[in-house]
C-alpha atoms as a PDB file:
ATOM      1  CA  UNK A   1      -7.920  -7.673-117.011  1.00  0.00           C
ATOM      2  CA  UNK A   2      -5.079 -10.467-118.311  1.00  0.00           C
ATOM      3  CA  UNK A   3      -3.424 -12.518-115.746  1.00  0.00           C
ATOM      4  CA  UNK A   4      -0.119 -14.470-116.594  1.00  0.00           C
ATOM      5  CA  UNK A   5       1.189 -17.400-114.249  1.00  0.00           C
ATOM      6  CA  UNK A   6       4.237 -18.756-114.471  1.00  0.00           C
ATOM      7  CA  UNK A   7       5.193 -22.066-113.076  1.00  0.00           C
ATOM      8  CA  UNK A   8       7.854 -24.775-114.032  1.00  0.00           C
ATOM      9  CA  UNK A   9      10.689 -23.332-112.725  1.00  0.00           C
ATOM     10  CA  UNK A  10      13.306 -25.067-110.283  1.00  0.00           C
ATOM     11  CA  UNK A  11      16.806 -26.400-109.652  1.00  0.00           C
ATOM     12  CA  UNK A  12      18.609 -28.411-112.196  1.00  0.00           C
ATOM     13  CA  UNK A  13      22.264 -29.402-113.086  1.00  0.00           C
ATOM     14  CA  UNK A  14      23.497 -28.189-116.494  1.00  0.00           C
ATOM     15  CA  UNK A  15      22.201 -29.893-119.146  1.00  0.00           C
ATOM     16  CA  UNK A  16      19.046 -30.750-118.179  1.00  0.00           C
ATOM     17  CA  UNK A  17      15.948 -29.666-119.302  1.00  0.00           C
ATOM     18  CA  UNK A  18      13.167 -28.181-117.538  1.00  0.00           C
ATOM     19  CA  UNK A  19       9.687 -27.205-119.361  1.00  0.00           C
ATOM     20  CA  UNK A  20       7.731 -23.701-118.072  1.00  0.00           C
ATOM     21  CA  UNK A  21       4.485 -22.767-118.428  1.00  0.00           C
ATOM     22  CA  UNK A  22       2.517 -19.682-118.505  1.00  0.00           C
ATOM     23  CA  UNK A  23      -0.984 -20.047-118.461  1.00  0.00           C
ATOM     24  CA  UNK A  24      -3.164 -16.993-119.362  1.00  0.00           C
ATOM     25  CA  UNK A  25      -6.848 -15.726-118.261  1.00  0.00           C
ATOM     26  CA  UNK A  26      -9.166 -13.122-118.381  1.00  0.00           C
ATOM     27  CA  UNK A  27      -8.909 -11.364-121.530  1.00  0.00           C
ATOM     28  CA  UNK A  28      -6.018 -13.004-122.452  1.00  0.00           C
ATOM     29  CA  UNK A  29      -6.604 -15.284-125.589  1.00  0.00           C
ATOM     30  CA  UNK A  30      -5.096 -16.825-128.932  1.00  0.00           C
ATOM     31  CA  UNK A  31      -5.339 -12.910-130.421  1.00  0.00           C
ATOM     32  CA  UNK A  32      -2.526 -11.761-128.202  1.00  0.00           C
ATOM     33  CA  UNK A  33       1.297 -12.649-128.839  1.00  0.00           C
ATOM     34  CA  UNK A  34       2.786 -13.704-125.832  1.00  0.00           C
ATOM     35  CA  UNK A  35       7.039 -13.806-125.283  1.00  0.00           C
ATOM     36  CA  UNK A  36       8.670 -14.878-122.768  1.00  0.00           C
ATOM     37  CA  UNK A  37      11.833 -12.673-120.934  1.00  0.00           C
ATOM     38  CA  UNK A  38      14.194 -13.489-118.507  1.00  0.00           C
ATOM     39  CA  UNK A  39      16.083 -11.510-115.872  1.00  0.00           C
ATOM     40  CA  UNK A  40      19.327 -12.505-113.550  1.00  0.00           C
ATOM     41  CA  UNK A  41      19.839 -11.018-110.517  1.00  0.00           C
ATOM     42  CA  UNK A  42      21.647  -6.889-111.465  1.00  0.00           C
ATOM     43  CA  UNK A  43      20.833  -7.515-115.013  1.00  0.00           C
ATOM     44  CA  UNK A  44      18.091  -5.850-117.181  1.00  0.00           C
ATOM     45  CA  UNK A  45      14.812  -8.159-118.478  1.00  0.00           C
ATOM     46  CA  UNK A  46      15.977  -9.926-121.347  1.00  0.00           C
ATOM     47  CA  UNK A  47      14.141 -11.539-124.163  1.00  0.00           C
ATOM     48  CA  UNK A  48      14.221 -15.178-124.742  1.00  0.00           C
ATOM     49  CA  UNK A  49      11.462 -16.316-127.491  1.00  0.00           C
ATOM     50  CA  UNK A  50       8.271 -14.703-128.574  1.00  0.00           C
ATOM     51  CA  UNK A  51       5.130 -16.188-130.231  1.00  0.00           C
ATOM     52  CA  UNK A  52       2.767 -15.357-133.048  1.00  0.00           C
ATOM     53  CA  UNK A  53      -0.610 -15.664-132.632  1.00  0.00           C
ATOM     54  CA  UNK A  54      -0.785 -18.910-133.895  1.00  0.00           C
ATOM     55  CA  UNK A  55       3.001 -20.073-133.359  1.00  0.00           C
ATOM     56  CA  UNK A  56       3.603 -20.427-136.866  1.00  0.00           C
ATOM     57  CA  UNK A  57       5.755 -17.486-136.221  1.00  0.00           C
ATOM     58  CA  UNK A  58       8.767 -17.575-133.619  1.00  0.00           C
ATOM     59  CA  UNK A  59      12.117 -15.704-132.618  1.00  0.00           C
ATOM     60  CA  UNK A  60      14.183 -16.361-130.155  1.00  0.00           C
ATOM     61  CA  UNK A  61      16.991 -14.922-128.780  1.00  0.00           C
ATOM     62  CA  UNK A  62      21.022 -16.052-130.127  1.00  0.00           C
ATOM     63  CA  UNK A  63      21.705 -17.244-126.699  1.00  0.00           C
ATOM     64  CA  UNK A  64      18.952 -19.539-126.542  1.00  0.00           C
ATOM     65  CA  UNK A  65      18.364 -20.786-130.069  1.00  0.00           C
ATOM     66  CA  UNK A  66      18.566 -24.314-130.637  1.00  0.00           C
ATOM     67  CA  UNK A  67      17.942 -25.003-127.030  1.00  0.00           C
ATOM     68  CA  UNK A  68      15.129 -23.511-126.342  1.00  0.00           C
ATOM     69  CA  UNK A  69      11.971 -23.968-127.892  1.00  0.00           C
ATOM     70  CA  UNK A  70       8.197 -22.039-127.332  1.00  0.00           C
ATOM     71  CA  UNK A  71       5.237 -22.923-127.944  1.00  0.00           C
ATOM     72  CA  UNK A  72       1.446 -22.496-127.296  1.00  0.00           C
ATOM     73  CA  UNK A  73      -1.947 -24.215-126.921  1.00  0.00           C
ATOM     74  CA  UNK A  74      -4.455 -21.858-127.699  1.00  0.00           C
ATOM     75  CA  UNK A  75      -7.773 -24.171-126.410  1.00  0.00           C
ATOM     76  CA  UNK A  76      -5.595 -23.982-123.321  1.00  0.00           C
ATOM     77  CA  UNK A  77      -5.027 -20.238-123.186  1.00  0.00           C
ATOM     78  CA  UNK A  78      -1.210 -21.480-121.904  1.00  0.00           C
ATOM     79  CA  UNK A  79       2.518 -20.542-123.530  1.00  0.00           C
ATOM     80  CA  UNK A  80       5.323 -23.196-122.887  1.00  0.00           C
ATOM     81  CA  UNK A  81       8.983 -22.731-123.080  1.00  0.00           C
ATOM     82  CA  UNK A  82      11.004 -26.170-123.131  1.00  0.00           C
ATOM     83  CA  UNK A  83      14.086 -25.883-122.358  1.00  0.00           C
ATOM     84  CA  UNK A  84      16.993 -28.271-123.072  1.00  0.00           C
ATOM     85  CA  UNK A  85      20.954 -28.354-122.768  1.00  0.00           C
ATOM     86  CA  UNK A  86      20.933 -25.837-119.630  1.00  0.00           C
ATOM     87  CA  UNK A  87      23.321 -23.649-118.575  1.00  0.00           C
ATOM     88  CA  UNK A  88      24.653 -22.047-115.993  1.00  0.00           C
ATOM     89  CA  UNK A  89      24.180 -19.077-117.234  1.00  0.00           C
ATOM     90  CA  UNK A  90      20.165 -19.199-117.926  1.00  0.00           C
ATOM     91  CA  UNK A  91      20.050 -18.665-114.184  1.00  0.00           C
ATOM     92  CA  UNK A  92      17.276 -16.058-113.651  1.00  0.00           C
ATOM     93  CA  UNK A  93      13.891 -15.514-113.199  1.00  0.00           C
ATOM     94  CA  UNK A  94      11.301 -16.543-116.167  1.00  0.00           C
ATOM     95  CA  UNK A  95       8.763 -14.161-116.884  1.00  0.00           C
ATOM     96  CA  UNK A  96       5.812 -14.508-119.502  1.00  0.00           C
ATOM     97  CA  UNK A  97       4.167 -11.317-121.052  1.00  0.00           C
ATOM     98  CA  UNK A  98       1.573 -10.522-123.642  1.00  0.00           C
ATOM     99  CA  UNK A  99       0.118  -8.105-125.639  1.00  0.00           C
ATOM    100  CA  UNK A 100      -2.806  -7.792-127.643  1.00  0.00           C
ATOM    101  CA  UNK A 101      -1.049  -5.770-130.989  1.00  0.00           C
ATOM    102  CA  UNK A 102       2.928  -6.246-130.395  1.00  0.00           C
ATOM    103  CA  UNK A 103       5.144  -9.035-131.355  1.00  0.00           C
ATOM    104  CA  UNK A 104       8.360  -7.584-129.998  1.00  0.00           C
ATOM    105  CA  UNK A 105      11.821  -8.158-128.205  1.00  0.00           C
ATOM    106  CA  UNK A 106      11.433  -4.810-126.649  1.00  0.00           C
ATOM    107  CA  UNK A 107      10.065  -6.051-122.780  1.00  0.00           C
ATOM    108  CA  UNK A 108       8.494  -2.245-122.864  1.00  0.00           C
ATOM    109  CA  UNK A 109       5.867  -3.014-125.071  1.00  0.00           C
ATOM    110  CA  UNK A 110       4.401  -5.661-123.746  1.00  0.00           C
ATOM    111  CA  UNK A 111       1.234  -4.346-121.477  1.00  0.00           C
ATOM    112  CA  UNK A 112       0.939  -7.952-119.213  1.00  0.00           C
ATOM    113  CA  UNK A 113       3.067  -9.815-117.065  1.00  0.00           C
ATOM    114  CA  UNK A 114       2.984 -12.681-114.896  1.00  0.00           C
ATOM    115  CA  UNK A 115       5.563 -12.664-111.999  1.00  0.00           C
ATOM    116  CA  UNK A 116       7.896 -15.092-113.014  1.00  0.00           C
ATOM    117  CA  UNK A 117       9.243 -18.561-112.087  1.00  0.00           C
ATOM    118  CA  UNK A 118      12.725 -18.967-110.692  1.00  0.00           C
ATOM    119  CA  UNK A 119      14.894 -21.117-113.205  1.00  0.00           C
ATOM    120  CA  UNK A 120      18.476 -22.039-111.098  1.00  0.00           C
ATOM    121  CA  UNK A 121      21.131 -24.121-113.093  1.00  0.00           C
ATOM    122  CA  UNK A 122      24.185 -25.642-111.266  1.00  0.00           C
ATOM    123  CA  UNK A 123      27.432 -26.374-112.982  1.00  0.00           C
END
């Protein structure tokens, strides 16, 4: 079993910065690629930033590049995602997932998720 828990998330005014976390257990180590998504309220999970096994490798997506950035302490078994310049618009629920074989944007591959952190941004 893998468990994923988010935490991190809260209320902020745009342009602040806010750091997550997602720290992993159980079978979850440094061999898995983690990502995190993101998912507003009537929209679909959407992919923010996902991590090589040893973060030397990291995408993120266009809406959140150069604000955003991930990373991950393997001795730690935890995934961060700092988060800078916020917008209204990166309203939505934070969710980290991992995978023992994938490094994808597609939310459907990913075999473990935690159940997310509310991020709210206020204009």
């Amino acid at each position: 079993q893998v468990q994923l828990v988010e935490s991190g998330g809260g209320l902020v005014q745009a342009g602040d910065s806010l750091r997550l976390s997602c720290a992993a257990s159980g079978r979850a180590d440094s061999t898995f690629y983690m990502a995190w998504f993101r998912q507003a309220p009537g929209k679909e999970r959407e992919f923010v930033s996902v991590l090589t096994r040893s973060s030397i490798g990291t995408d993120y997506a266009d809406s959140v590049k150069g604000r955003f950035t991930a990373s991950r302490d393997n001795a730690k078994n935890t995934m961060y995602l700092q988060m800078n310049s916020l917008k209204p618009e990166d309203t939505a629920v934070y969710f980290c997932a991992a995978d023992p074989t994938t490094y994808s944007r597609n939310p459907n591959v990913y075999d473990y998720w935690g159940r997310g952190t509310q991020v709210t941004v206020s204009s």
